[in-house]
PDB file of N, CA and C in Angstrom:
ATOM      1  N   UNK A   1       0.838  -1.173   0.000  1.00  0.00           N
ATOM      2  CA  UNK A   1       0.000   0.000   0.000  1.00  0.00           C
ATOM      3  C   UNK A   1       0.893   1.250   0.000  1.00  0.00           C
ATOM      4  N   UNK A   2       0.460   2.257  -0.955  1.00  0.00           N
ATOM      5  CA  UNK A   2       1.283   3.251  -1.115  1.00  0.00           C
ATOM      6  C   UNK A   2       0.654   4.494  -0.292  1.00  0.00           C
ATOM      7  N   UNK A   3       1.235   4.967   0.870  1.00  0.00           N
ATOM      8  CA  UNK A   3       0.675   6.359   1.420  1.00  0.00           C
ATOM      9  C   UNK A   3       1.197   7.782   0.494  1.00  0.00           C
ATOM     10  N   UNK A   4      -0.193   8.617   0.145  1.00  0.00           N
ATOM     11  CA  UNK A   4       0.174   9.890  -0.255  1.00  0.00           C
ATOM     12  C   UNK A   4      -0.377  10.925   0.933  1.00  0.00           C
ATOM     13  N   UNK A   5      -0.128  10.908   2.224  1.00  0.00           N
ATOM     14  CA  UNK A   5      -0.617  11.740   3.258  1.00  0.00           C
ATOM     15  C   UNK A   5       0.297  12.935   3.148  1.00  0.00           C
ATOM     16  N   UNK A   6       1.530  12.838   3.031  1.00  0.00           N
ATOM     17  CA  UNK A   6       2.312  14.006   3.149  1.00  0.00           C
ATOM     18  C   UNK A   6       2.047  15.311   2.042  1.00  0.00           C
ATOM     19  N   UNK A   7       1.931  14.845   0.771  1.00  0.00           N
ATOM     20  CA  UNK A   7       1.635  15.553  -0.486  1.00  0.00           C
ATOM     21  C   UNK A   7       0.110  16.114  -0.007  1.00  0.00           C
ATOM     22  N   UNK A   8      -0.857  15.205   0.515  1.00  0.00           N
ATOM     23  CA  UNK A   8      -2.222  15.531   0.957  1.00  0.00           C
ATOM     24  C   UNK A   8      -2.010  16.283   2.350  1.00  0.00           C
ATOM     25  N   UNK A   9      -1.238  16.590   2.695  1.00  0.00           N
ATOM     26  CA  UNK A   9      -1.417  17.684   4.337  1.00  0.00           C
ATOM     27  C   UNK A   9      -0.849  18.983   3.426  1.00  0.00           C
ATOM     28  N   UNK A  10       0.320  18.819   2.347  1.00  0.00           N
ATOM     29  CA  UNK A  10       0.653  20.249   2.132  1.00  0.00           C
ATOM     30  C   UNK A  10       0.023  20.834   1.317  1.00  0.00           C
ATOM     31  N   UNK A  11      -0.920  20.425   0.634  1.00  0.00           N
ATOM     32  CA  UNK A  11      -2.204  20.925  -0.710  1.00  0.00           C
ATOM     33  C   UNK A  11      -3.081  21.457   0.302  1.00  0.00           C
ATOM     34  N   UNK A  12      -3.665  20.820   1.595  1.00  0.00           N
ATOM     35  CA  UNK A  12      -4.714  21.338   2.582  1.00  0.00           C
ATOM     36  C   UNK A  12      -3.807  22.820   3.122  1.00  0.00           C
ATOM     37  N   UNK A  13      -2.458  22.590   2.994  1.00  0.00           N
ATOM     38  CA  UNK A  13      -2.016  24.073   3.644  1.00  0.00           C
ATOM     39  C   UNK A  13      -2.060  24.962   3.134  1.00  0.00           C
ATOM     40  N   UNK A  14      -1.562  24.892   1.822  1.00  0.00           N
ATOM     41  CA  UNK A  14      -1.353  25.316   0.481  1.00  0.00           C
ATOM     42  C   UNK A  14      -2.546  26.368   0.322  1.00  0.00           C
ATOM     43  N   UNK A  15      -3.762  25.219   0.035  1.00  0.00           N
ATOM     44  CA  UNK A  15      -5.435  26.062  -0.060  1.00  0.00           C
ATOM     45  C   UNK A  15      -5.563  26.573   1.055  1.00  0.00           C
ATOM     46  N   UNK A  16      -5.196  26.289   2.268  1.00  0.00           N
ATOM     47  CA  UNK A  16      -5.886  26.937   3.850  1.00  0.00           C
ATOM     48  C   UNK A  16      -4.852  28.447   3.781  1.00  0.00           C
ATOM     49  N   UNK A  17      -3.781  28.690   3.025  1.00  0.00           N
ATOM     50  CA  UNK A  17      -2.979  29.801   3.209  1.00  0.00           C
ATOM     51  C   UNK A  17      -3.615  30.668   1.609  1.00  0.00           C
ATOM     52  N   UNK A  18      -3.884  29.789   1.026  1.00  0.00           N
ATOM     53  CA  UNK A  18      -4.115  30.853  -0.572  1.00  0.00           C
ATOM     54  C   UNK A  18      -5.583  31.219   0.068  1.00  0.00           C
ATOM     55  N   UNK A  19      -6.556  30.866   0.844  1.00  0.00           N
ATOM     56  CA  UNK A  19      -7.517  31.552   1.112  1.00  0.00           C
ATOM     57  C   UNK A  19      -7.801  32.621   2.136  1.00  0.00           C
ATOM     58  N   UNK A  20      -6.934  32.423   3.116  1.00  0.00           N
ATOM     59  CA  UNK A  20      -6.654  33.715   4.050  1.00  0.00           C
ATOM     60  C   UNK A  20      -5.578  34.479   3.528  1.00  0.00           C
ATOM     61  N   UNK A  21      -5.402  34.221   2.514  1.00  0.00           N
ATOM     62  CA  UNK A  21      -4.599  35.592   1.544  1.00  0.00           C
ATOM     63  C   UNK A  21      -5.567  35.930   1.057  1.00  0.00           C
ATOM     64  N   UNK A  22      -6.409  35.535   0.373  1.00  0.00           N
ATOM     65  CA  UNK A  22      -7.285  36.163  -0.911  1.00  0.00           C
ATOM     66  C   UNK A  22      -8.436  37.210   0.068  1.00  0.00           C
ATOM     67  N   UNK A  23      -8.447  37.250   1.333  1.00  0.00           N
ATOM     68  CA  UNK A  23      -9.760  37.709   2.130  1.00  0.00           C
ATOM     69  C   UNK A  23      -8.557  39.378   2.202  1.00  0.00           C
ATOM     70  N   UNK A  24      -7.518  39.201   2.185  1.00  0.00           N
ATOM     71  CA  UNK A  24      -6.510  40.416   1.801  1.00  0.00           C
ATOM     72  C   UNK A  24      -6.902  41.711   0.267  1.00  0.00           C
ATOM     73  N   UNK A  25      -7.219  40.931  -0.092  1.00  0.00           N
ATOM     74  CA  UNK A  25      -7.024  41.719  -1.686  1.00  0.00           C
ATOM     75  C   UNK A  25      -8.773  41.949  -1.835  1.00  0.00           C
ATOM     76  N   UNK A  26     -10.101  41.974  -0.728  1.00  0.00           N
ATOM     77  CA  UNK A  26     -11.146  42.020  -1.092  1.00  0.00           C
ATOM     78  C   UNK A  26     -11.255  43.274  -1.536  1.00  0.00           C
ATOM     79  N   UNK A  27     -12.587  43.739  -2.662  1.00  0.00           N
ATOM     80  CA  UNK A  27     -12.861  44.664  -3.040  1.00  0.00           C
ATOM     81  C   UNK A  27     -14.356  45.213  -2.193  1.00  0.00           C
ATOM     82  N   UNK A  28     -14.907  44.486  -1.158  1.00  0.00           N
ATOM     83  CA  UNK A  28     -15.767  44.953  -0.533  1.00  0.00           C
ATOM     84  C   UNK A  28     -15.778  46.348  -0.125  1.00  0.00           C
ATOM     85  N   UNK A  29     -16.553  46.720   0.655  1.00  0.00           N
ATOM     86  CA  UNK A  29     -16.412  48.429   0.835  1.00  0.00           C
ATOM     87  C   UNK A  29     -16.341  47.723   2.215  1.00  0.00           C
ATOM     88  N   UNK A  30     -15.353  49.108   3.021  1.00  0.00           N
ATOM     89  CA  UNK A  30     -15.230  49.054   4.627  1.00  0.00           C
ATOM     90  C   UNK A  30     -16.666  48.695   5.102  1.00  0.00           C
ATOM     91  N   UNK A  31     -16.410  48.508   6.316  1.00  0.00           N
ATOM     92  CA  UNK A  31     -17.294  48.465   7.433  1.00  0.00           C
ATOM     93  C   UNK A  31     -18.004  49.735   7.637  1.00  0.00           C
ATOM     94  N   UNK A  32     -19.051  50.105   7.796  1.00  0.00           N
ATOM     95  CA  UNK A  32     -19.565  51.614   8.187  1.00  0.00           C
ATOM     96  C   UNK A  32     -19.041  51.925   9.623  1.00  0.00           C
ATOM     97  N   UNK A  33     -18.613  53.209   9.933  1.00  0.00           N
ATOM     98  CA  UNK A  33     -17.721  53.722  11.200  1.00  0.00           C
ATOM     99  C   UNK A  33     -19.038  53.452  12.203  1.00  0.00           C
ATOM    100  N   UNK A  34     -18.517  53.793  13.640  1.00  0.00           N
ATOM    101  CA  UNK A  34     -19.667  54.106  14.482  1.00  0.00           C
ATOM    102  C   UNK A  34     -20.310  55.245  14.422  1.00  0.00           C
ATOM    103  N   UNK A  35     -21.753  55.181  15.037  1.00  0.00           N
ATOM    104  CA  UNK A  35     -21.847  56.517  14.642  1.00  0.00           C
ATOM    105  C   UNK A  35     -21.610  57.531  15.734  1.00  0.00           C
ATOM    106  N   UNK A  36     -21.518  59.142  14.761  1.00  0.00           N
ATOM    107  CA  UNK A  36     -21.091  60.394  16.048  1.00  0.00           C
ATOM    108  C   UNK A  36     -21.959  60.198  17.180  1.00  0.00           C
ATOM    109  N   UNK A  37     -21.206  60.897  17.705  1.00  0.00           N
ATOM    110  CA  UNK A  37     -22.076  61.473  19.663  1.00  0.00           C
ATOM    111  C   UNK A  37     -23.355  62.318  18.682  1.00  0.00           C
ATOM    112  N   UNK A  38     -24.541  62.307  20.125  1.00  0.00           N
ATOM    113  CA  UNK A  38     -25.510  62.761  19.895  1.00  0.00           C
ATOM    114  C   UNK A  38     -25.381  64.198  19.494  1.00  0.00           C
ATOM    115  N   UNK A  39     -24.605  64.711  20.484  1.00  0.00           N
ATOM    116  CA  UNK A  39     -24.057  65.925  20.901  1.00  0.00           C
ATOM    117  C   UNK A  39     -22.461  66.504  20.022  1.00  0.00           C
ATOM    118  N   UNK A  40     -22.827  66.102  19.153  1.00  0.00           N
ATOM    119  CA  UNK A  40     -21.477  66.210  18.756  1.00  0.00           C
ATOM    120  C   UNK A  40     -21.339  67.491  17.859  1.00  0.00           C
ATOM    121  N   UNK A  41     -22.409  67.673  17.378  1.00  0.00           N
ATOM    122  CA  UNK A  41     -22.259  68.928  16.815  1.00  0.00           C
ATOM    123  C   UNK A  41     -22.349  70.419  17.647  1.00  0.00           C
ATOM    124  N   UNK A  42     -22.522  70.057  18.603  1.00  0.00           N
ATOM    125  CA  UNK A  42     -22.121  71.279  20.205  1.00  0.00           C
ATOM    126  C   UNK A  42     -21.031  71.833  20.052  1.00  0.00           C
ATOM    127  N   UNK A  43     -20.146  70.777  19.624  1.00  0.00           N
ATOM    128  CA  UNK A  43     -18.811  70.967  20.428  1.00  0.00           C
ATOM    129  C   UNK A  43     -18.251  72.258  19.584  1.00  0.00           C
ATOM    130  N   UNK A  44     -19.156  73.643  18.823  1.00  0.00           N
ATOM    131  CA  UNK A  44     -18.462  74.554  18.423  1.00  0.00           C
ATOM    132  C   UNK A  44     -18.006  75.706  19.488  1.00  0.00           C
ATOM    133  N   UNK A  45     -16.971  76.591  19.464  1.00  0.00           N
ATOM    134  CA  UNK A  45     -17.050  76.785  20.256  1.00  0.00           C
ATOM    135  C   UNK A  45     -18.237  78.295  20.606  1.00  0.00           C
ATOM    136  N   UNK A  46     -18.430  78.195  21.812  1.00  0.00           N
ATOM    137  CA  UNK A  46     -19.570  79.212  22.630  1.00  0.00           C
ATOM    138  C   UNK A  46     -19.799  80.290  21.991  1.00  0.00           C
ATOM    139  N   UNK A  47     -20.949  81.002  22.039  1.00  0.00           N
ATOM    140  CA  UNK A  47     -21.082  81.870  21.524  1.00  0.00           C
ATOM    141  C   UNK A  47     -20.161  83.248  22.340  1.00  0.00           C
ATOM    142  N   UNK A  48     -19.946  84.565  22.265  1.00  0.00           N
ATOM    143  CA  UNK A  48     -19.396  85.261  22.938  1.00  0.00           C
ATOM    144  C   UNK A  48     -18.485  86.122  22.604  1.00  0.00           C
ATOM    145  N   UNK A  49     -17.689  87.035  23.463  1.00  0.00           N
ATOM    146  CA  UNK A  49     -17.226  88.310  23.260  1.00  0.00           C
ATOM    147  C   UNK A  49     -16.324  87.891  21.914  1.00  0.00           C
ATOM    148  N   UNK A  50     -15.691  88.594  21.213  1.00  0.00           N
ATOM    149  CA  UNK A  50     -14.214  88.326  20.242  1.00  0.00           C
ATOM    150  C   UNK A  50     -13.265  88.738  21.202  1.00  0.00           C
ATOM    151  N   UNK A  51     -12.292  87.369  20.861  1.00  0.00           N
ATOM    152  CA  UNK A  51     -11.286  87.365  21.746  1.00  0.00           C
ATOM    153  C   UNK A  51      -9.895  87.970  20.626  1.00  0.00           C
ATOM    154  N   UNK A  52      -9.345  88.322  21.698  1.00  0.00           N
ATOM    155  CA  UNK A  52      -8.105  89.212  21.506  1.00  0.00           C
ATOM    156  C   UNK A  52      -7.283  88.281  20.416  1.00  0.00           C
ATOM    157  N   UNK A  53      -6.683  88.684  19.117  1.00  0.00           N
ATOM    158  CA  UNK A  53      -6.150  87.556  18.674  1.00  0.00           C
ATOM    159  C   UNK A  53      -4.869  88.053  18.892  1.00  0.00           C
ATOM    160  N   UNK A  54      -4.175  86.456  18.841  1.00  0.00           N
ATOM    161  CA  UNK A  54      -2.808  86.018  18.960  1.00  0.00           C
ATOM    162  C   UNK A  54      -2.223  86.336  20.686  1.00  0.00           C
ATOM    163  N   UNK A  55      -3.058  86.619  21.383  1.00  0.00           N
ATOM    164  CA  UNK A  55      -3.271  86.808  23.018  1.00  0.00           C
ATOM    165  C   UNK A  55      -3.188  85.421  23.471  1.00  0.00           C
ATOM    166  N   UNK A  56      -2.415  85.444  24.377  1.00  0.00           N
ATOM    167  CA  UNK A  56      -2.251  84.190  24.937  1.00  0.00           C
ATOM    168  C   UNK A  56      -3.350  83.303  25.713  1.00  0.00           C
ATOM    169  N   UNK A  57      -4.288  83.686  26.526  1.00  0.00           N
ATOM    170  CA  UNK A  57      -5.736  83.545  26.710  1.00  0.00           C
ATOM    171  C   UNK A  57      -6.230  83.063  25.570  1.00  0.00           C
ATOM    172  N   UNK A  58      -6.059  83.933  24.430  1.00  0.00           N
ATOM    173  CA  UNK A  58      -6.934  83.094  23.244  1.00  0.00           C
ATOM    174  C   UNK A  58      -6.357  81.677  22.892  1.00  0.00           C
ATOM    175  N   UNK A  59      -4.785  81.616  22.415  1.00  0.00           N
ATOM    176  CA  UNK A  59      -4.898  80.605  22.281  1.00  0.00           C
ATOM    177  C   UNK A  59      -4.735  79.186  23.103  1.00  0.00           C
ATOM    178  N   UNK A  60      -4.508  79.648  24.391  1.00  0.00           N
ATOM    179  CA  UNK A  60      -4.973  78.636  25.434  1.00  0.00           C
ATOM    180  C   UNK A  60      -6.447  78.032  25.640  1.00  0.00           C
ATOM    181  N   UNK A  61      -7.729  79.000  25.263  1.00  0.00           N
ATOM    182  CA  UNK A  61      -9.202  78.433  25.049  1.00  0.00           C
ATOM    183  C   UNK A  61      -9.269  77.888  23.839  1.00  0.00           C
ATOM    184  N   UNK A  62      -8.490  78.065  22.823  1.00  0.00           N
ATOM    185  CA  UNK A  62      -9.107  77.603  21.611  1.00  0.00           C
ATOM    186  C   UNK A  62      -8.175  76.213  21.964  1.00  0.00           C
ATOM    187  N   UNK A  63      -7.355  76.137  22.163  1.00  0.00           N
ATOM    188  CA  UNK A  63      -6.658  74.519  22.895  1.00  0.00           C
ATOM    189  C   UNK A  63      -7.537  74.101  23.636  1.00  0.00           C
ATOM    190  N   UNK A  64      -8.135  74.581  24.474  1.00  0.00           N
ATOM    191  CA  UNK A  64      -9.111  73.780  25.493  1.00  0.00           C
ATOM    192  C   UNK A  64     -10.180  73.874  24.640  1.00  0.00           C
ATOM    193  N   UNK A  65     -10.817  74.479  23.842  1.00  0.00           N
ATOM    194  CA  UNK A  65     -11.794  74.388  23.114  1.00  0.00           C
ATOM    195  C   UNK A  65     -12.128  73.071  22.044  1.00  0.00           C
ATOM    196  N   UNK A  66     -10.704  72.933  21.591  1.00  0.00           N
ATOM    197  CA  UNK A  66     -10.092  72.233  20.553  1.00  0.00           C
ATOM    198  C   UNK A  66     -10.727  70.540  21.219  1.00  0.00           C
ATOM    199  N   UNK A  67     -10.054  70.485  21.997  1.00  0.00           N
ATOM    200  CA  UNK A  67      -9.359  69.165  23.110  1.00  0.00           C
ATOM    201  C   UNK A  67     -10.797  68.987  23.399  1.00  0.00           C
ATOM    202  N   UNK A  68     -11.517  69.654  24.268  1.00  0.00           N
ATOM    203  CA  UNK A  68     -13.082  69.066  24.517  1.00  0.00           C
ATOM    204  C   UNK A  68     -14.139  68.725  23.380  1.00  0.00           C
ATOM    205  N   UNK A  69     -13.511  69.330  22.129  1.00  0.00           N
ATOM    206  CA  UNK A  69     -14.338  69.416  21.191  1.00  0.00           C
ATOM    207  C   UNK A  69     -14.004  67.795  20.487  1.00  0.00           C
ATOM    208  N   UNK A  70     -12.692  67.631  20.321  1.00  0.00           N
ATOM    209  CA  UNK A  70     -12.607  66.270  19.889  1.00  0.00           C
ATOM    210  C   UNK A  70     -13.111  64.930  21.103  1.00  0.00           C
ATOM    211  N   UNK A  71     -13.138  65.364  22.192  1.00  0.00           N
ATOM    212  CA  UNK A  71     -13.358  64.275  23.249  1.00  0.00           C
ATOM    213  C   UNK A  71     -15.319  63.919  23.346  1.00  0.00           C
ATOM    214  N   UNK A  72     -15.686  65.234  22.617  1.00  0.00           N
ATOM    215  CA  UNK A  72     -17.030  64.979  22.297  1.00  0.00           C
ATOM    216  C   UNK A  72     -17.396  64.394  21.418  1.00  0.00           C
ATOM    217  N   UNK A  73     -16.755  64.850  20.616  1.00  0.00           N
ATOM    218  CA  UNK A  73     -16.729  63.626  19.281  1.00  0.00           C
ATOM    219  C   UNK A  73     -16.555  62.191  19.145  1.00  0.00           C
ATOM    220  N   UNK A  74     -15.516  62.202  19.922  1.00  0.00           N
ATOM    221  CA  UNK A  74     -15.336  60.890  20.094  1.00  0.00           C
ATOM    222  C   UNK A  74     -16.261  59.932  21.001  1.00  0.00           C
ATOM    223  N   UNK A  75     -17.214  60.176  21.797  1.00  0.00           N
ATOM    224  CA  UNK A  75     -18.177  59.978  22.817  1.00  0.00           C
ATOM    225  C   UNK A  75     -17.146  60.084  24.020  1.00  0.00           C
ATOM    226  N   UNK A  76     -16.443  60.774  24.436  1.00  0.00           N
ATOM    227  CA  UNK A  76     -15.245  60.247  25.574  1.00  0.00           C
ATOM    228  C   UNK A  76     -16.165  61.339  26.700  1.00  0.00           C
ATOM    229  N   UNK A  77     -16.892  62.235  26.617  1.00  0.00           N
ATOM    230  CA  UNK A  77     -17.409  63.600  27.409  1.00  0.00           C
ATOM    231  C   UNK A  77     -18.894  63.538  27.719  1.00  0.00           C
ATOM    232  N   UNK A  78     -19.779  63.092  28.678  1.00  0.00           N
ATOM    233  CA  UNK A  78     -20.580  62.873  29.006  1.00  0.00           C
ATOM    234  C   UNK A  78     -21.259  64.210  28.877  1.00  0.00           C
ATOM    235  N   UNK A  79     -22.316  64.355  28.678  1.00  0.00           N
ATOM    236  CA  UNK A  79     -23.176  65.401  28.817  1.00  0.00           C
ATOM    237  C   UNK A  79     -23.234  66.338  29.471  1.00  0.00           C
ATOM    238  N   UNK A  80     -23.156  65.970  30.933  1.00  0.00           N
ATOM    239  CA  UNK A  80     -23.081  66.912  31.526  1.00  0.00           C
ATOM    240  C   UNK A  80     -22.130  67.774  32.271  1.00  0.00           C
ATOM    241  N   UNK A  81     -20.918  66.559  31.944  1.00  0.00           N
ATOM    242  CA  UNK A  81     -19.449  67.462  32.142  1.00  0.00           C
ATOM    243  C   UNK A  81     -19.622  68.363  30.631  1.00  0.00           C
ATOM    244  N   UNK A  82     -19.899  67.704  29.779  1.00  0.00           N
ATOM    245  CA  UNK A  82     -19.865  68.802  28.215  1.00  0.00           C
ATOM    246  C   UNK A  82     -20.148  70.600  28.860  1.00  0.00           C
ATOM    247  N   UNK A  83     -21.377  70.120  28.954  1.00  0.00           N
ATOM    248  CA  UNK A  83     -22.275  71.236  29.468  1.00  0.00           C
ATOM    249  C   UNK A  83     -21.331  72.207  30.451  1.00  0.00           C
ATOM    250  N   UNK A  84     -20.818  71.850  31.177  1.00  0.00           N
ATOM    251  CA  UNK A  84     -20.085  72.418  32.134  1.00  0.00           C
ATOM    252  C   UNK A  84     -18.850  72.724  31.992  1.00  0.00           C
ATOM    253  N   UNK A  85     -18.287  72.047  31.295  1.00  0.00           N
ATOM    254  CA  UNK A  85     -16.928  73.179  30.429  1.00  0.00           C
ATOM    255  C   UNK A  85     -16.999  73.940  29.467  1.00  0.00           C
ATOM    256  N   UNK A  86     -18.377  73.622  29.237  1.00  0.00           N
ATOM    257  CA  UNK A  86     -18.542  75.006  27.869  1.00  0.00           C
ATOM    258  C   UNK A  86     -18.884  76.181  28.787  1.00  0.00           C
ATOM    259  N   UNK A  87     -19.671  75.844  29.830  1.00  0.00           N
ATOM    260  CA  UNK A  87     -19.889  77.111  30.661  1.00  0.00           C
ATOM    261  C   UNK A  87     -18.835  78.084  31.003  1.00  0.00           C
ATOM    262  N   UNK A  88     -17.292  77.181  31.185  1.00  0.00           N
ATOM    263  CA  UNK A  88     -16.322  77.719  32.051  1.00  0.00           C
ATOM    264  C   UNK A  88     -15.712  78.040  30.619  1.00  0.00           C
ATOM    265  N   UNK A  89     -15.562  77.568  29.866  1.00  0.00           N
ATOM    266  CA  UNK A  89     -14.944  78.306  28.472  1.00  0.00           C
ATOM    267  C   UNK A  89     -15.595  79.386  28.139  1.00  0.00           C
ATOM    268  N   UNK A  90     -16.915  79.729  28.429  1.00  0.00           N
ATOM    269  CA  UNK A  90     -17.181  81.119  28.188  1.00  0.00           C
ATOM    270  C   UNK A  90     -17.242  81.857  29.035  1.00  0.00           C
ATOM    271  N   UNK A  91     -16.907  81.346  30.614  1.00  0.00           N
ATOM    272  CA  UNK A  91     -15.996  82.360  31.498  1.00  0.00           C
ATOM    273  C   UNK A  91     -15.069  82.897  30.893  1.00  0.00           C
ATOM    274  N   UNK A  92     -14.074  82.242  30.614  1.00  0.00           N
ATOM    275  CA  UNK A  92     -12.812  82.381  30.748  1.00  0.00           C
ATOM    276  C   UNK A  92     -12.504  83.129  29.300  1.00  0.00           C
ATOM    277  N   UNK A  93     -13.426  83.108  28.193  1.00  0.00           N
ATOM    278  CA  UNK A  93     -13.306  83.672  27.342  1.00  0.00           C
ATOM    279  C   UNK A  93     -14.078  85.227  27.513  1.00  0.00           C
ATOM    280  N   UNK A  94     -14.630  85.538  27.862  1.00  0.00           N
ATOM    281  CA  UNK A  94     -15.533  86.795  28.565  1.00  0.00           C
ATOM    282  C   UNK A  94     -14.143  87.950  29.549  1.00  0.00           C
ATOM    283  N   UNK A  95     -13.218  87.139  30.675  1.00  0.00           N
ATOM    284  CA  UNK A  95     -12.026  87.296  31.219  1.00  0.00           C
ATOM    285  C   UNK A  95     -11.262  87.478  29.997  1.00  0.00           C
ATOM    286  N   UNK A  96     -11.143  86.798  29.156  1.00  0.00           N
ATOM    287  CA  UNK A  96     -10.064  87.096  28.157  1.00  0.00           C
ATOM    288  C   UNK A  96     -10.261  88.503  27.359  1.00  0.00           C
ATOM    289  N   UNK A  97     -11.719  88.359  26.725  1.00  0.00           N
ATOM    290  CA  UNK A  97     -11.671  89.556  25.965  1.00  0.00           C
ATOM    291  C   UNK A  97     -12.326  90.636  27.030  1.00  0.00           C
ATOM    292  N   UNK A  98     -12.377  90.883  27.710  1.00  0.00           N
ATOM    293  CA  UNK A  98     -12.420  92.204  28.843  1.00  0.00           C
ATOM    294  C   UNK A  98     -10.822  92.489  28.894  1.00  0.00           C
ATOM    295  N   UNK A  99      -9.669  91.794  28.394  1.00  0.00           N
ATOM    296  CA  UNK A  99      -8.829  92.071  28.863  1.00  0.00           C
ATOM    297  C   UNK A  99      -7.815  91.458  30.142  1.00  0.00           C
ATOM    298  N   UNK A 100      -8.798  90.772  30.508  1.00  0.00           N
ATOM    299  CA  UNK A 100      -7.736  89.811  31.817  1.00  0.00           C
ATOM    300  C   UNK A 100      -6.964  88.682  31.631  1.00  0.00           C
ATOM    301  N   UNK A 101      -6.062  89.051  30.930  1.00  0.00           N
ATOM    302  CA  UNK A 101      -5.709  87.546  30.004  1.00  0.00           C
ATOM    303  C   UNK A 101      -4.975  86.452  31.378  1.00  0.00           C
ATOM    304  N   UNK A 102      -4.405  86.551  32.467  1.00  0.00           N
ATOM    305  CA  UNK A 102      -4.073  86.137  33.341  1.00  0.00           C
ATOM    306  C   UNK A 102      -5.028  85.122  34.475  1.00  0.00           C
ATOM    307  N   UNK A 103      -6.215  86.215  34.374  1.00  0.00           N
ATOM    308  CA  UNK A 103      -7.413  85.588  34.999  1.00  0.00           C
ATOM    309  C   UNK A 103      -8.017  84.607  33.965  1.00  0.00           C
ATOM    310  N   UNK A 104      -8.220  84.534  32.705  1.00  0.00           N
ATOM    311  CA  UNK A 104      -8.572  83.573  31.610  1.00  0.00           C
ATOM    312  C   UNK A 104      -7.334  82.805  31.647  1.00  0.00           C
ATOM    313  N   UNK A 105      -6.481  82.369  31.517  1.00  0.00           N
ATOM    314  CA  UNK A 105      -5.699  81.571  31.698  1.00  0.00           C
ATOM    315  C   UNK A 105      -5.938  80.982  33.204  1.00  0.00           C
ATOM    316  N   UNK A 106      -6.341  81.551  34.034  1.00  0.00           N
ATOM    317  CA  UNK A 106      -6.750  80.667  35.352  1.00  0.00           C
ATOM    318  C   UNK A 106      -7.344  79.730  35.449  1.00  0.00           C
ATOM    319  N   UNK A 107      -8.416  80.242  35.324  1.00  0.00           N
ATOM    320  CA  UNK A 107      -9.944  79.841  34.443  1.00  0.00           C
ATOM    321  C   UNK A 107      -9.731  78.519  33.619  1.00  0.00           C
ATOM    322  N   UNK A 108      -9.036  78.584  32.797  1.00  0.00           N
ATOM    323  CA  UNK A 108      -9.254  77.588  31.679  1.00  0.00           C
ATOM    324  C   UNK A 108      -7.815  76.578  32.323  1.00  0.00           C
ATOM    325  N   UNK A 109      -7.152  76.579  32.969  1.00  0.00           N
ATOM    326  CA  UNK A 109      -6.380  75.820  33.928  1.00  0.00           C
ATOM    327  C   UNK A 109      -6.787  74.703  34.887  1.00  0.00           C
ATOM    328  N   UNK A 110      -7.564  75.764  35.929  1.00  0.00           N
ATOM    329  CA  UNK A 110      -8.666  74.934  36.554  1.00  0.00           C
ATOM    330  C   UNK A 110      -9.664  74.458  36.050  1.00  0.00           C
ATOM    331  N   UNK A 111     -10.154  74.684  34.764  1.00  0.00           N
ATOM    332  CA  UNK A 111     -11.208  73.639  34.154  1.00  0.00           C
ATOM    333  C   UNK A 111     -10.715  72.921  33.603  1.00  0.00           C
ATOM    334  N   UNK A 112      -9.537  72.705  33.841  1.00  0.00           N
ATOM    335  CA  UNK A 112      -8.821  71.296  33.163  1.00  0.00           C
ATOM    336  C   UNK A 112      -8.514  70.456  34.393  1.00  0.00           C
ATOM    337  N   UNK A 113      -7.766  71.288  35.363  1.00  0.00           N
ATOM    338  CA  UNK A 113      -7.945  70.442  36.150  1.00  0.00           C
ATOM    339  C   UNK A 113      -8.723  69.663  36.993  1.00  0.00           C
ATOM    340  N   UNK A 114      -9.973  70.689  36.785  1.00  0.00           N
ATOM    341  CA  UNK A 114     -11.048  69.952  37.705  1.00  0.00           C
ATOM    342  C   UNK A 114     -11.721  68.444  36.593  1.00  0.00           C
ATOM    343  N   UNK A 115     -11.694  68.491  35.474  1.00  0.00           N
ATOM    344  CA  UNK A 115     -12.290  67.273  34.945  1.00  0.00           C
ATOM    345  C   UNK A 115     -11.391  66.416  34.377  1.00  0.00           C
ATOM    346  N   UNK A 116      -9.971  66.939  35.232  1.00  0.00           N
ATOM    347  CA  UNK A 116      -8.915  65.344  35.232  1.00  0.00           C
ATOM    348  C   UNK A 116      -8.090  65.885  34.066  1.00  0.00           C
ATOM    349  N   UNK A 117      -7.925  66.655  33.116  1.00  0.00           N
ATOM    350  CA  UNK A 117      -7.118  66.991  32.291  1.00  0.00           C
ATOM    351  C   UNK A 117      -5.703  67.548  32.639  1.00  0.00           C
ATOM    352  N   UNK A 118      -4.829  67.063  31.891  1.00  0.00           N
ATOM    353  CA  UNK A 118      -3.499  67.440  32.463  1.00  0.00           C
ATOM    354  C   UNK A 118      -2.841  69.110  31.906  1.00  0.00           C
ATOM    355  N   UNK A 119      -2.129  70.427  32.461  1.00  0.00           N
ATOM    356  CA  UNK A 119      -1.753  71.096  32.566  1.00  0.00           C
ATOM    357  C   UNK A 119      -2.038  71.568  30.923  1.00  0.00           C
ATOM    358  N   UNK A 120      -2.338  72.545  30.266  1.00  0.00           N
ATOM    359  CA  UNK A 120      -2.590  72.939  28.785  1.00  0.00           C
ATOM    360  C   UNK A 120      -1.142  73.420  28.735  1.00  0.00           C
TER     361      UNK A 120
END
């Protein structure tokens, strides 16, 4: 009796590797993404005074503006923290364009630190 098992295990590999290649080269369309936060289109920033440009206040809120705005997006910002740093961003932007650029930089410091964000 003649065994052909060896020739027959490497044809099963052969096909078991040419087919988890070929799932490589599909022309399917992606997967559809998840979808946005409910809230996601919030995340512009607040309505309010015009801030001083190229003022350091400004561009420290538009960084914090920036940063909460993508964390909303991403679903990472619960509602009602949302809600509540937009409040303090339009403190601190109100401080800015009155002119207190020191006190807006406070402001937008401690609203980082209070919802766990590290130093802007």
């Amino acid at each position: 009796m003649i065994r052909v098992t060896a020739p027959k295990a490497s044809a099963i590999f052969a096909l078991a590797l040419a087919a988890g290649l070929a799932g490589c080269n599909s022309n399917a369309a992606p997967a559809a993404s998840a979808p946005a936060s409910a809230y996601a289109s919030e995340s512009a920033r607040p309505a309010g005074p015009p801030l001083p440009p190229g003022a350091r206040c400004t561009n420290e809120i538009d960084k914090w503006q920036a940063l909460v705005s993508k964390d909303v997006r991403n679903g990472m910002v619960d509602r009602s923290v949302y809600n509540k740093i937009e409040g303090e961003i339009a403190e601190a932007q109100s401080a800015c364009a009155a002119g207190h650029g020191e006190q807006a930089l406070r402001l937008v410091q401690e609203s980082r630190a209070r919802h766990g964000y590290p130093p802007g």
